[in-house]
Protein backbone atom coordinates (compact mmCIF):
# COMPACT_ATOMS: atom_id res chain seq x y z
CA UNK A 1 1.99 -1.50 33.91
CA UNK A 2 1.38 -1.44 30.32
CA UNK A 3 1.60 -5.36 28.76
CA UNK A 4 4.84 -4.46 26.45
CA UNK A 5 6.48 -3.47 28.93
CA UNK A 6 5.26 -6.41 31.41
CA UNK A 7 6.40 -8.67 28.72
CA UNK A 8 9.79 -7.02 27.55
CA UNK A 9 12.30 -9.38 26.81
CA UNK A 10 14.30 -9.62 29.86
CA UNK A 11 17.34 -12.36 28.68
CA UNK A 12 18.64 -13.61 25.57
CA UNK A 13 16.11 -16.87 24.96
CA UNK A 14 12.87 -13.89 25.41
CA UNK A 15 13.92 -12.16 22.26
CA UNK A 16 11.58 -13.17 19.69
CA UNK A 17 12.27 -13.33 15.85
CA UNK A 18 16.06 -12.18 15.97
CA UNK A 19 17.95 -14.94 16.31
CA UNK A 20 20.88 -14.22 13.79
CA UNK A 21 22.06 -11.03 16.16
CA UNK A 22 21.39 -13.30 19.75
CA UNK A 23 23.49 -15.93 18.28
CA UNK A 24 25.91 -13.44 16.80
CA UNK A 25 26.13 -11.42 20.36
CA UNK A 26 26.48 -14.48 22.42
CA UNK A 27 29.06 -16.26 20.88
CA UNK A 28 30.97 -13.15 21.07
CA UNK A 29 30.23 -13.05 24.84
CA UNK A 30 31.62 -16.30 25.35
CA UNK A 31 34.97 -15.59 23.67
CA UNK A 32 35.27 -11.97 25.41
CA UNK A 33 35.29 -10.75 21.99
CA UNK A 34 32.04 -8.62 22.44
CA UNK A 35 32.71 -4.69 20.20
CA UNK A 36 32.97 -1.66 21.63
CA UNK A 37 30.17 -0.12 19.48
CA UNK A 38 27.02 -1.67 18.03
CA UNK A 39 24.67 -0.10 15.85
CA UNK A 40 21.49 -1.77 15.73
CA UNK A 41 18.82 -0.71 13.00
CA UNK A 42 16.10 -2.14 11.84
CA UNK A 43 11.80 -0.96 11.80
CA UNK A 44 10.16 -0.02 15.34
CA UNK A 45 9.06 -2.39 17.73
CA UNK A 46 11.27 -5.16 16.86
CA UNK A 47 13.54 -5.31 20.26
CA UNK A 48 16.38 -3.04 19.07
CA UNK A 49 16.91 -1.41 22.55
CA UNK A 50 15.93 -4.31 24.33
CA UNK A 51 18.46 -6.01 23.12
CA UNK A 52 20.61 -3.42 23.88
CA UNK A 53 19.85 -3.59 27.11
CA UNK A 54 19.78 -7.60 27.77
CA UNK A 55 23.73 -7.28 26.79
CA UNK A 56 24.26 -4.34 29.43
CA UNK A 57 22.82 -7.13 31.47
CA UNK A 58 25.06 -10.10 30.18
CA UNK A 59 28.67 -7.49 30.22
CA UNK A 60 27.69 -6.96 34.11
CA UNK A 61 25.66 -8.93 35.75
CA UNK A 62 26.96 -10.51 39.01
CA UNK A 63 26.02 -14.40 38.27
CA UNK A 64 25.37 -14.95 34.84
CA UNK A 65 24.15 -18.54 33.67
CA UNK A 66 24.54 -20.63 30.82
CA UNK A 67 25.47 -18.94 27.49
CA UNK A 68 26.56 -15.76 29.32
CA UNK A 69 22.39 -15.48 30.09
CA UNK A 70 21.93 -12.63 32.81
CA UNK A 71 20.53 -14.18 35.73
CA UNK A 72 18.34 -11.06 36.55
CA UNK A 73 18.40 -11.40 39.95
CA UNK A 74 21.43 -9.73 41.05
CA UNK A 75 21.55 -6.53 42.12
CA UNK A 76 22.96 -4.96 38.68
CA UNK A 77 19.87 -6.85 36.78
CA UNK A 78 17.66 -5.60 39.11
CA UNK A 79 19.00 -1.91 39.06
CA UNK A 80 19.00 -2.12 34.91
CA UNK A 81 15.42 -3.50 34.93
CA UNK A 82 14.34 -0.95 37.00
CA UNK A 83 15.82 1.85 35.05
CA UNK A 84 18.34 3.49 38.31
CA UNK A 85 21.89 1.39 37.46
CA UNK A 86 23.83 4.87 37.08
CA UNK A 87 26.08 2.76 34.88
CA UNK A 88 23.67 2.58 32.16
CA UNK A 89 23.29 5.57 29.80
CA UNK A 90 20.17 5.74 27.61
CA UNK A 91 20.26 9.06 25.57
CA UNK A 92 17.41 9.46 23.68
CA UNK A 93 18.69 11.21 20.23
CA UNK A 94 15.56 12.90 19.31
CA UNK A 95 14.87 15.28 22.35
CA UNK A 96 19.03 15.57 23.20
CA UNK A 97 20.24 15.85 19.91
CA UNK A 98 22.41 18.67 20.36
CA UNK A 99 26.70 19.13 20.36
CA UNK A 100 26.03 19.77 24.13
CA UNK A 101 25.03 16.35 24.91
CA UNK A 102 27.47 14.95 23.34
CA UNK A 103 30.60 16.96 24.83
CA UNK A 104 28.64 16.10 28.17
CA UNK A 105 29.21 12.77 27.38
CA UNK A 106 32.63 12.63 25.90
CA UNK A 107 33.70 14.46 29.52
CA UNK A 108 32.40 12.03 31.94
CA UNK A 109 32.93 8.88 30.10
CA UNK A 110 36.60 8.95 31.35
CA UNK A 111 35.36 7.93 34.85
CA UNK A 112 35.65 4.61 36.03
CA UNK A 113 31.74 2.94 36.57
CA UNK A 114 30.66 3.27 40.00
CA UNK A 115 28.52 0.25 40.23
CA UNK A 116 29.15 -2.53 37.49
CA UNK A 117 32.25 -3.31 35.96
CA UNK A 118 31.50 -1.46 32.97
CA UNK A 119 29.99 1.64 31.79
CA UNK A 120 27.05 1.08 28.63
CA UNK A 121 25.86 4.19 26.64
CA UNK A 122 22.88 3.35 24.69
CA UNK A 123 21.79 6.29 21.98
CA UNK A 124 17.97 5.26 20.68
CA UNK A 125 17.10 7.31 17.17
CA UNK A 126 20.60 7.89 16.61
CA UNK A 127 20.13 9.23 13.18
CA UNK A 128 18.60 12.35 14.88
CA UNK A 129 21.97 13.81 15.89
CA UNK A 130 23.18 16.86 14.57
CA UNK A 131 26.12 16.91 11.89
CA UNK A 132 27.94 18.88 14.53
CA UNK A 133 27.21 16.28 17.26
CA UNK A 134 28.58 13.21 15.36
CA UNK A 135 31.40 14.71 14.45
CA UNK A 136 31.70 14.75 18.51
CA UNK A 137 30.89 11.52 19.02
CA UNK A 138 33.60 9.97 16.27
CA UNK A 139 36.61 10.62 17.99
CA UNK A 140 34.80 8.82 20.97
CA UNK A 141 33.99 5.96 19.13
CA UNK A 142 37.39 5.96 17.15
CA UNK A 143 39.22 5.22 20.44
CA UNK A 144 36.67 4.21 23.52
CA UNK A 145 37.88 3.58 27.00
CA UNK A 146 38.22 -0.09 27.63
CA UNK A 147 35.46 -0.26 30.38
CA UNK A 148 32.71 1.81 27.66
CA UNK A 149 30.42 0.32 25.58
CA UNK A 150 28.30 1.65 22.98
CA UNK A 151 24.86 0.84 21.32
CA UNK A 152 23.44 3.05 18.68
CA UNK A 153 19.67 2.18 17.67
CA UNK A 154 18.04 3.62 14.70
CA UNK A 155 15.34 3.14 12.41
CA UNK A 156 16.83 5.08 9.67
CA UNK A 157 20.18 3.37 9.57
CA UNK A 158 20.87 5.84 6.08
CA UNK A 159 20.56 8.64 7.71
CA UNK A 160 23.85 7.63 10.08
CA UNK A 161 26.97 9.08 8.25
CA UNK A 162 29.36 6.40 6.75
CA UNK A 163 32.43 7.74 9.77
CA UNK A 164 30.18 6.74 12.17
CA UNK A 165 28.75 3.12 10.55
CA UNK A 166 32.40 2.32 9.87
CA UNK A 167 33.61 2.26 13.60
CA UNK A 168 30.57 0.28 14.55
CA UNK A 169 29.56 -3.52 13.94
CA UNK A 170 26.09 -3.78 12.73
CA UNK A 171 23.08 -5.84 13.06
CA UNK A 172 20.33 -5.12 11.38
CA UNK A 173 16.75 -6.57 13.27
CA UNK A 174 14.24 -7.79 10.48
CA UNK A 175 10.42 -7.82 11.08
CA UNK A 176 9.07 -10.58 13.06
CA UNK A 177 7.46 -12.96 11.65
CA UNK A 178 3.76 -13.21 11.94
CA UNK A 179 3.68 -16.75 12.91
CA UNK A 180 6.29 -15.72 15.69
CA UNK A 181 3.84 -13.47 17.11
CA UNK A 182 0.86 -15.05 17.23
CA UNK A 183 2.47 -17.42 19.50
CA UNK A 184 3.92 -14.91 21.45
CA UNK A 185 0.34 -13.47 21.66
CA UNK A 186 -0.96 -16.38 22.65
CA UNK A 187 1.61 -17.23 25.38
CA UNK A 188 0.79 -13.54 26.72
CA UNK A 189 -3.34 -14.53 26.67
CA UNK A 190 -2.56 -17.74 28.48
CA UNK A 191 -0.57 -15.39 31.06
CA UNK A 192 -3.38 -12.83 31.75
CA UNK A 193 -6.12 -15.55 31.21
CA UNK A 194 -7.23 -13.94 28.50
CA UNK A 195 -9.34 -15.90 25.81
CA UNK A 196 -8.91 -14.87 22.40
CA UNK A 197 -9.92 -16.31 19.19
CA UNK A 198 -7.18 -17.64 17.07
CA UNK A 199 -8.09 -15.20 14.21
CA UNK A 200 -7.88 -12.31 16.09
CA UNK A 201 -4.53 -12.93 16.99
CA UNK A 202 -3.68 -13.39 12.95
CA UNK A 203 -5.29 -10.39 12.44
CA UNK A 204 -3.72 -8.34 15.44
CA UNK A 205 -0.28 -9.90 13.95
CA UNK A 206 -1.12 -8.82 10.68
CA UNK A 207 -2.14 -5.52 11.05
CA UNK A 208 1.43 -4.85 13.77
CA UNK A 209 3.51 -5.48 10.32
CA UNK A 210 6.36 -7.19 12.17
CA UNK A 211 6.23 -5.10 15.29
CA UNK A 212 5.97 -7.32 18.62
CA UNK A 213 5.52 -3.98 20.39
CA UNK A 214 2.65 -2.30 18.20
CA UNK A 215 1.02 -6.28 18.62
CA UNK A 216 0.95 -6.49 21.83
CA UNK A 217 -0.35 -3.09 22.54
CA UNK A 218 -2.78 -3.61 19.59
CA UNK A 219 -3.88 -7.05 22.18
CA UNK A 220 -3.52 -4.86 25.25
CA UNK A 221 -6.57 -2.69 23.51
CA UNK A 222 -8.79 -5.14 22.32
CA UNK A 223 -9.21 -7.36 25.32
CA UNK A 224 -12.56 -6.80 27.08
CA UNK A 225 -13.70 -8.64 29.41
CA UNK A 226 -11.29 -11.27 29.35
CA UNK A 227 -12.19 -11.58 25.63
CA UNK A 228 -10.48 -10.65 22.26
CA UNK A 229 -13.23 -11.51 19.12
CA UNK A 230 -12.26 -11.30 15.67
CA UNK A 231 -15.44 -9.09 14.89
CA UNK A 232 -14.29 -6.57 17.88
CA UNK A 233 -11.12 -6.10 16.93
CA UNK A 234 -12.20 -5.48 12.93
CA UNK A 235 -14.62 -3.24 14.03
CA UNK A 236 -12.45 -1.12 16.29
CA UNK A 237 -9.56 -0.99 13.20
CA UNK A 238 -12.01 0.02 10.71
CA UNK A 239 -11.21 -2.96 8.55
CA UNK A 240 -14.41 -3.68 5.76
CA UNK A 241 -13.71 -7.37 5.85
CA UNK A 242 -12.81 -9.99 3.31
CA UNK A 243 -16.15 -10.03 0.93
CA UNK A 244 -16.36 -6.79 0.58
CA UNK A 245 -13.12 -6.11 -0.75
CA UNK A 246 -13.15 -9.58 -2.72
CA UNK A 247 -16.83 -7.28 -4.43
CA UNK A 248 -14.59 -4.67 -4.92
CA UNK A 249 -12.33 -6.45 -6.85
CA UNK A 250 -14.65 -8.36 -8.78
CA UNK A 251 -16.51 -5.20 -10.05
CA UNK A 252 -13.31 -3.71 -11.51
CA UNK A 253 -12.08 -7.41 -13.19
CA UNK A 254 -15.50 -7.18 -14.57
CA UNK A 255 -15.25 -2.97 -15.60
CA UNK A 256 -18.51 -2.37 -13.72
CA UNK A 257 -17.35 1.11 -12.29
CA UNK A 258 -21.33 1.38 -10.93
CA UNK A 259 -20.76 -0.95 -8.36
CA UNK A 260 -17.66 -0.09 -7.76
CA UNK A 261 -18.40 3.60 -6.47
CA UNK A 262 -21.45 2.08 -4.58
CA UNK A 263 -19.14 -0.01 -2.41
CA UNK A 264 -16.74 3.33 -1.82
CA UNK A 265 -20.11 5.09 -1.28
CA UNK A 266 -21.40 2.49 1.10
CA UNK A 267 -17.49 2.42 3.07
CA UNK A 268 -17.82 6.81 3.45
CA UNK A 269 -21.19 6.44 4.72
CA UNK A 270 -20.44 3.98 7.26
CA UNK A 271 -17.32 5.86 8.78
CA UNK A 272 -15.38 3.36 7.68
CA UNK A 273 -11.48 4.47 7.35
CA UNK A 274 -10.63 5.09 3.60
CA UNK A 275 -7.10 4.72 3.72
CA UNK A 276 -6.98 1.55 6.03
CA UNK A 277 -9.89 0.08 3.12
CA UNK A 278 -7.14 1.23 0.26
CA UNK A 279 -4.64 -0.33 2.22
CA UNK A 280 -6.34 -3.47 2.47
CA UNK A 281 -7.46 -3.46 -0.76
CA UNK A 282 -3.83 -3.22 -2.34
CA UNK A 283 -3.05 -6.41 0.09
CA UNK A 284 -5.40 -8.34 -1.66
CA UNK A 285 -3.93 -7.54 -4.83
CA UNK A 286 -0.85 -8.42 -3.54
CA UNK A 287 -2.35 -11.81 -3.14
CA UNK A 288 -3.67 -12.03 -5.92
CA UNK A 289 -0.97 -10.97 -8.01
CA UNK A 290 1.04 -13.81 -6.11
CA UNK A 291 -1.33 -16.15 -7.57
CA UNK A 292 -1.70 -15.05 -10.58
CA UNK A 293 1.88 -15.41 -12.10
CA UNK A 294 1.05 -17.54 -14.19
CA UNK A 295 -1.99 -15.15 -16.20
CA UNK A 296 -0.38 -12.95 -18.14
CA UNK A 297 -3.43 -10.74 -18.88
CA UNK A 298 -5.17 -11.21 -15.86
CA UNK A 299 -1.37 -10.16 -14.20
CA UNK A 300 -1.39 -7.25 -16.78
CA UNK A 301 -4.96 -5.68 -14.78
CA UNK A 302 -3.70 -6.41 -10.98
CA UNK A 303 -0.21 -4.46 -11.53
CA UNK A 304 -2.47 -1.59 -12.78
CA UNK A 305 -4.49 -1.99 -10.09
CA UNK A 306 -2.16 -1.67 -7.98
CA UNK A 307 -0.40 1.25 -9.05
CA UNK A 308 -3.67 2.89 -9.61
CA UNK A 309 -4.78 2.82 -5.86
CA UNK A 310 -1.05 2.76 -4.56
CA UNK A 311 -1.40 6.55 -6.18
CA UNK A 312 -4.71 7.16 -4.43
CA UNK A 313 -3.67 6.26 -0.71
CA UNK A 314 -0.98 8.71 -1.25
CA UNK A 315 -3.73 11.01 -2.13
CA UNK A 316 -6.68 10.46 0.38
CA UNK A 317 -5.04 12.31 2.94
CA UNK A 318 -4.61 15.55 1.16
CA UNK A 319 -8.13 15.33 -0.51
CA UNK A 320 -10.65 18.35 -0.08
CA UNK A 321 -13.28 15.67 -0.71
CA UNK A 322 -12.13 12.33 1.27
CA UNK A 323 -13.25 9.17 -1.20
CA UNK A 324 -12.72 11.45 -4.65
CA UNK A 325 -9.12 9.81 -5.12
CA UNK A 326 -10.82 6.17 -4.80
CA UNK A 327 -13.77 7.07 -7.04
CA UNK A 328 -11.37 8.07 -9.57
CA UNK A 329 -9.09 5.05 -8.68
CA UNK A 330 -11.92 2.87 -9.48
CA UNK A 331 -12.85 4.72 -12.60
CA UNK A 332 -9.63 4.39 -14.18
CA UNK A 333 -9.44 0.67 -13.13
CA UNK A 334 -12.43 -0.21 -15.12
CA UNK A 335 -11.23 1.25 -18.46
CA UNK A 336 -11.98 4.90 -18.39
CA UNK A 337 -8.49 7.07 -19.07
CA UNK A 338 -8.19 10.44 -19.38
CA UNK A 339 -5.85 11.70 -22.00
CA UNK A 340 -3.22 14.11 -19.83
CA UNK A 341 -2.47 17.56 -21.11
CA UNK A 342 0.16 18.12 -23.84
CA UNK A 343 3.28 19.99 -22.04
CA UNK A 344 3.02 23.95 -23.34
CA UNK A 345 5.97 23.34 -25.63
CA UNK A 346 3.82 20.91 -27.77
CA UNK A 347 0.40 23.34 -28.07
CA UNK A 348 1.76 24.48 -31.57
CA UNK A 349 1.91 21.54 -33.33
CA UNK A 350 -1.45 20.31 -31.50
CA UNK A 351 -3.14 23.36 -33.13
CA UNK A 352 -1.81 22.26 -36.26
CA UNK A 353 -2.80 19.16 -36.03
CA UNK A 354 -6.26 19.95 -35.30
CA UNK A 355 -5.91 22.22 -38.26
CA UNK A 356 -4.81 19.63 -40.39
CA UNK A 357 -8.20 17.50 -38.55
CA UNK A 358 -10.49 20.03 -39.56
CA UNK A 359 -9.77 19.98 -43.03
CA UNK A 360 -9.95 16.18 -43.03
CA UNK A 361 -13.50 16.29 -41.86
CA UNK A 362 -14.72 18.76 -43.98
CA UNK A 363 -13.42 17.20 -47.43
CA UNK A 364 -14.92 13.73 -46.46
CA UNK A 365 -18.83 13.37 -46.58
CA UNK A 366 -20.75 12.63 -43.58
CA UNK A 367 -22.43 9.67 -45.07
CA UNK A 368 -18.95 7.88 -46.41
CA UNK A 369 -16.85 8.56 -43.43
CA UNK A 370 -12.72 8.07 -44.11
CA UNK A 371 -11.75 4.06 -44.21
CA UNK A 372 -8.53 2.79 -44.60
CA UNK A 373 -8.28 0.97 -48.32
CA UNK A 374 -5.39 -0.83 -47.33
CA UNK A 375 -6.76 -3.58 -46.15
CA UNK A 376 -8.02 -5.15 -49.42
CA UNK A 377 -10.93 -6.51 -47.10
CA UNK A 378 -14.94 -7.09 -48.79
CA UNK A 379 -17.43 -5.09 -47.42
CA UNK A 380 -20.10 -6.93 -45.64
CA UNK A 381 -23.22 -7.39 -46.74
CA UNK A 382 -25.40 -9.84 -44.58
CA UNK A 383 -24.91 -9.31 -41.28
CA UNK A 384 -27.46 -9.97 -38.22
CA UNK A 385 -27.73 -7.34 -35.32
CA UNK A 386 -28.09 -10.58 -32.80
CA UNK A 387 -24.12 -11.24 -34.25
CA UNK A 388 -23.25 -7.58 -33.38
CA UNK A 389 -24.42 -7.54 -29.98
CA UNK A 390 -22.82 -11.11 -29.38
CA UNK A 391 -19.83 -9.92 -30.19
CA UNK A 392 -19.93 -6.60 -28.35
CA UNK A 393 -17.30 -7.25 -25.93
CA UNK A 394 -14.71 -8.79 -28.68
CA UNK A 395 -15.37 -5.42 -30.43
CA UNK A 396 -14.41 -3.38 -27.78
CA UNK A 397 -11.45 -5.57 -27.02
CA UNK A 398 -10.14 -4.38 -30.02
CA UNK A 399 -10.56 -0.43 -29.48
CA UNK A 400 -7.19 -0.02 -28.51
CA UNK A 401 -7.16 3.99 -27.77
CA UNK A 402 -9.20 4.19 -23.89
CA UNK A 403 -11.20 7.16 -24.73
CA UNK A 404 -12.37 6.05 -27.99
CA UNK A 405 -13.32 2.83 -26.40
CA UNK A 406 -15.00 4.64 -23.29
CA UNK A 407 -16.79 6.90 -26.10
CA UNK A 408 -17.87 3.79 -28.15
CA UNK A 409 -19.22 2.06 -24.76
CA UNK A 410 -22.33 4.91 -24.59
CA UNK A 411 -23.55 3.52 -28.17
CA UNK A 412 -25.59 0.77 -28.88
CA UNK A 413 -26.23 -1.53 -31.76
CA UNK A 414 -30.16 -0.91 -33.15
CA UNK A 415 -29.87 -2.64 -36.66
CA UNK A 416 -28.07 -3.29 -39.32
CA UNK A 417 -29.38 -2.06 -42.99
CA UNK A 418 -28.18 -1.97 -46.49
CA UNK A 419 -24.39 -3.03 -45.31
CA UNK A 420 -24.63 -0.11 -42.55
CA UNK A 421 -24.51 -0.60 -38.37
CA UNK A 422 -26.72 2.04 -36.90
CA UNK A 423 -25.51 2.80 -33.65
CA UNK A 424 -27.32 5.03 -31.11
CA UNK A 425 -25.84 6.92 -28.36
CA UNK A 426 -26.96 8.29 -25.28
CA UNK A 427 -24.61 11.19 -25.08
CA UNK A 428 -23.92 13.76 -28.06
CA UNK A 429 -20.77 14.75 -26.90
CA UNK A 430 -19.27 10.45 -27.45
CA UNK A 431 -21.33 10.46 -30.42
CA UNK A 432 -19.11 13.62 -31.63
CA UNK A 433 -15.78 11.80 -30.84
CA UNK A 434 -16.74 8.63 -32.39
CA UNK A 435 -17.71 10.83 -35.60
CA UNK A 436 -14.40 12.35 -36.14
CA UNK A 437 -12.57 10.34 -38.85
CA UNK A 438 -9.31 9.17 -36.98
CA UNK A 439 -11.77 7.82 -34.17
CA UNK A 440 -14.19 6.17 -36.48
CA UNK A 441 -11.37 5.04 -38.41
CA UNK A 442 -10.17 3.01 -35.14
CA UNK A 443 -13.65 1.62 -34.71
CA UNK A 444 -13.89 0.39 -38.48
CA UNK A 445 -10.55 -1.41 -38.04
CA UNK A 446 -11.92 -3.10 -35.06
CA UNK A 447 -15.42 -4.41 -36.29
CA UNK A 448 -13.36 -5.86 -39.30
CA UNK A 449 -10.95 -7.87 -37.50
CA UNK A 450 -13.77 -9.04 -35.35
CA UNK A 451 -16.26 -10.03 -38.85
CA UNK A 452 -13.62 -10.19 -40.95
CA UNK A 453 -15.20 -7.37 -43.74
CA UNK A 454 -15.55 -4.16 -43.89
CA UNK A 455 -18.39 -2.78 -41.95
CA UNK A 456 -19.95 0.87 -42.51
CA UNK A 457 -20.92 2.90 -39.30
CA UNK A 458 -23.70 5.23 -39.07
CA UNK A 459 -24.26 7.16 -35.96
CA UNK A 460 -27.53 8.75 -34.09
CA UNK A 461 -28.91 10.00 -31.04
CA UNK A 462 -31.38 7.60 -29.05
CA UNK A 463 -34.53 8.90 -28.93
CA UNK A 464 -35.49 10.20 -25.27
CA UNK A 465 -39.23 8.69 -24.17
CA UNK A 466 -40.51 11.09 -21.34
CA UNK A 467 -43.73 9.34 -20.54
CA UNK A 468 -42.75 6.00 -18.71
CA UNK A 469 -44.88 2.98 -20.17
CA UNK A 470 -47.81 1.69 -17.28
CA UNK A 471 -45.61 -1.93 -18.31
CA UNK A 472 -42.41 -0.87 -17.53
CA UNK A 473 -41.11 -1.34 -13.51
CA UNK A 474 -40.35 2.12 -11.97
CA UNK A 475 -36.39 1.40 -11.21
CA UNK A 476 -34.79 1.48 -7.69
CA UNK A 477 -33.60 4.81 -6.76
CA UNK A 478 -29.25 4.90 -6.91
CA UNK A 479 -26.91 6.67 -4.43
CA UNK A 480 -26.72 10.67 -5.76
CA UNK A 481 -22.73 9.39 -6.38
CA UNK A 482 -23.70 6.94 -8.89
CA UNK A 483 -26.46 8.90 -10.75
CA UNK A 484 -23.35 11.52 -11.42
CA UNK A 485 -21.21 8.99 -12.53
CA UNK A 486 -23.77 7.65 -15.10
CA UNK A 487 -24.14 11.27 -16.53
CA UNK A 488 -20.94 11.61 -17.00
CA UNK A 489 -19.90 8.28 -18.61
CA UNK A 490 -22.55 6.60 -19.42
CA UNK A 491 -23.58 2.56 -18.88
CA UNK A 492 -21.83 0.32 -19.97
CA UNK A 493 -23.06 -1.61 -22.97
C-alpha cells in the first residue's frame, strides 16, 4: 500500500492544516445541525475527500467517541475504510460526468440505506459535470431526503454554477502549511523507521506547495535505503541549488549578461530542468523582493525581473529551442531592450518621421553634430580621459532610451582632444545609431549633467590588430553561446 494512502486521515484529530472546517463540522455534529450538502473546494491534496469521508464516518458510525470522533472500529468504519459500505456513494465527476449518472442517482436515492442509518453521496471534481447534469442534480439538492447527504469536492470551485453553490454550505480547504508538514513527514519517517535529514523534509514540503498528498508521495520516492538526503532528493527534482541561482542573480544586478548565459548554458548541458530552474529562480526573487521593500531602485530591478522570467516559464515549454526564452530573459534583465514594432496603422507617420530624420542629418555637418542650445551650459575645455572612464557608469546611468544606452555600451573612451571625446566602437552598426542626431543628442545631454559642460563627441571604429602580440596571454576559449552573444551586443564597457 502506497504511504498516502497508509497514512490517510482516518478521524477528525488526523486532518492536518484544516482546522477552521473540523471545528466548523464538529460543532455542527454535536448539535445535530450537520447540512444536507457541503461543497468543499480548495487546491489538490489538501484532504477535501477525506474529510468527506471522516464525516460519512462520524453521521454513521455505530460507537462514536468524544466530539462525535468515529471510533473506526465498528463495522460501518470498517466497511467505509475499506471502500464496500454500499451506503457510501463516491461518483467521480470527471469519468461519469454525464445527465445519465445523475438521473441514476436522483432514482435510487429515494431508498432507505441498507446498512447505516444514512445514505452519503460524495461527487469528487464536481465542476466537471455537464450543464445538463446540474441542472439534474438541483432539484435534488433543492429538496434532499432526510436520510441523504451530500459532499461536492472541487478544485475549481468557479467553475460550479451559482444554483448549485447557493443550496450548499461551503468550506473552502487552504494549503497546508509547510511547517505542518514537515512534522507530519517526520511523524511518518519515525513510523517506517525511516531517517531523513531535516532539510530534505523542508525541501520535500516546499516543493508539495501545500499538498500533504503530493509530500508524502514526493517522501514515499525519495527514501532509499531507509534514507532520505537532501542532495538525493535535489538531484532527483532537478533543482540547481541555492549558489547557483544566488550567481544568477548577481550577474543580472550587476548587467553582466556573459555570465549570465554561461550559467543557462552550464544548466542545458547538465540536463538540468529549465522550467523547475525558472521556477526557482522567480522564488528567490520573491525573497528578495520581500526584503527589499524598503530599496526603491533595487525593488524597481526585482519586479522586472520577475515579470521578465514569469514571461519566459510560460514560454519554455512551447520553445523550438529549449533555453532561448531564458537567454533572452537574461538579456533583457541586464539592460538590453528591443524596441517592439510600430502597429501597421502607425507605418505612415514613421516614414515621415524618418523623412523628416533624413533631412536633419543631412543639413547638419558631420563634424558639429546637432546640440541642444537650451541649456545655456560652457563647453568644456580641460577634461582628463582617466575622469571619463571613472565616470563611465554615471554616464550611462543617464542614457535614458535602452537601445541608445546598449549602443553607447560597445564604445569606448580613447582620449580627449581640443574639447572633443573620441570614442571608438567595436561594432559599425552602434557606431551608426549613436551618430544619428536625436541619439547623439541623448548622449550629449547625459555627459553634461554628469561634467556639468558641454562635451563634443566624435566617433570611430577601433582599429582591428590581427597578429596577436608574443606579450599578450592567448584567452580561455568561451561556450559557442557566449561567443554569439558577444557578436551581437558587444562587451560591456
Amino acid at each position: 500500500m502506497s504511504l498516502y494512502l497508509k497514512y490517510r486521515p482516518q478521524d477528525f484529530k488526523t486532518v492536518v492544516g484544516q482546522d477552521h472546517v473540523v471545528q466548523t463540522v464538529q460543532n455542527a455534529l454535536k448539535h445535530g445541525a450537520l447540512s444536507h450538502a457541503y461543497l468543499f473546494a480548495g487546491p489538490r491534496g489538501t484532504g477535501k475527500t477525506s474529510m468527506a469521508r471522516i464525516i460519512a464516518k462520524a453521521l454513521n458510525c455505530l460507537s462514536p467517541a468524544a466530539n462525535c470522533e468515529p471510533c473506526n472500529q465498528c463495522a460501518i468504519c470498517e466497511g467505509i475504510n475499506q471502500a464496500r459500505l454500499v451506503d457510501l456513494i463516491e461518483i467521480d465527476a470527471a469519468s461519469n460526468r454525464g445527465i445519465d449518472e445523475i438521473r441514476d442517482l436522483r432514482e435510487k436515492i429515494v431508498f432507505a440505506p441498507s446498512q447505516a442509518k444514512t445514505k452519503v453521496y460524495i461527487i469528487d471534481e464536481v465542476h466537471m459535470l455537464t450543464k445538463e447534469a446540474f441542472n439534474a442534480l438541483l432539484k435534488t439538492l433543492e429538496e434532499p431526503p432526510s436520510h441523504a447527504y451530500f459532499i461536492l469536492a472541487t478544485t475549481e470551485a468557479h467553475k460550479i454554477p451559482e444554483t448549485i453553490v447557493s443550496r450548499c454550505q461551503q468550506f473552502t480547504f487552504k494549503r497546508i502549511g509547510m511547517d505542518d508538514i514537515v512534522q507530519r513527514l517526520k511523524k511518518i519517517a519515525i513510523e517506517e523507521k525511516v531517517e531523513a535529514d531535516a532539510d530534505a523534509l523542508k525541501l520535500i514540503a516546499r516543493i508539495a506547495n501545500g499538498g500533504l498528498r503530493d509530500a508524502i508521495g514526493l517522501f514515499e520516492q525519495m527514501v532509499i535505503d531507509g534514507v532520505i538526503r537532501y542532495e538525493h532528493v535535489a538531484k532527483n527534482l532537478g533543482l540547481t541549488g541555492p549558489v547557483l541561482i544566488e550567481t544568477f542573480f548577481r550577474s543580472l544586478m550587476e548587467k553582466e549578461p556573459m555570465k549570465a548565459l554561461a550559467a543557462i548554458h552550464d544548466i542545458h548541458a547538465q540536463g538540468q530542468n529549465l522550467i523547475q530552474f525558472t521556477a526557482e529562480l522567480i522564488a528567490y526573487l520573491r525573497e528578495q523582493m520581500l526584503l527589499s521593500l524598503d530599496k526603491k531602485e533595487h525593488i524597481a530591478a526585482i519586479l522586472r525581473f520577475i515579470d521578465i522570467f514569469s514571461l519566459a516559464k510560460q514560454q519554455i515549454p512551447q520553445a523550438i529551442i529549449p533555453q532561448l526564452p531564458l537567454e533572452v530573459a537574461a538579456i533583457k534583465a541586464c539592460g538590453y531592450m528591443v524596441q517592439e514594432p510600430n502597429p501597421p496603422a502607425e507605418k505612415k507617420e514613421e516614414a515621415k518621421l524618418k523623412k523628416r530624420e533624413t533631412k536633419k542629418e543631412e543639413i547638419i555637418p558631420a563634424a558639429e553634430p546637432a546640440y541642444p542650445e537650451t541649456t545655456g551650459a560652457v563647453a568644456i575645455k580641460n577634461l582628463t580621459i582617466e575622469s571619463v572612464r571613472e565616470n563611465w557608469q554615471r554616464i550611462l546611468d543617464h542614457i535614458e532610451t535602452p537601445f541608445i544606452r546598449m549602443s553607447f555600451m560597445d564604445s569606448e573612451p580613447v582620449k580627449f582632444e581640443d574639447g572633443a571625446l573620441h570614442l571608438a566602437f567595436t561594432s559599425a552598426t552602434f557606431k551608426d545609431k549613436i551618430a544619428k542626431a536625436t541619439n547623439q543628442a541623448e548622449v550629449h545631454k547625459a555627459l553634461e549633467r554628469v561634467f556639468g559642460g558641454k562635451i563634443t563627441i566624435k566617433l570611430e571604429l577601433k582599429k582591428m590588430n590581427l597578429k596577436p602580440d608574443a606579450d599578450t596571454p592567448k584567452k580561455k576559449e568561451k561556450p559557442n553561446v557566449i561567443t554569439m552573444a558577444e557578436e551581437v551586443f558587444g562587451q560591456n564597457p
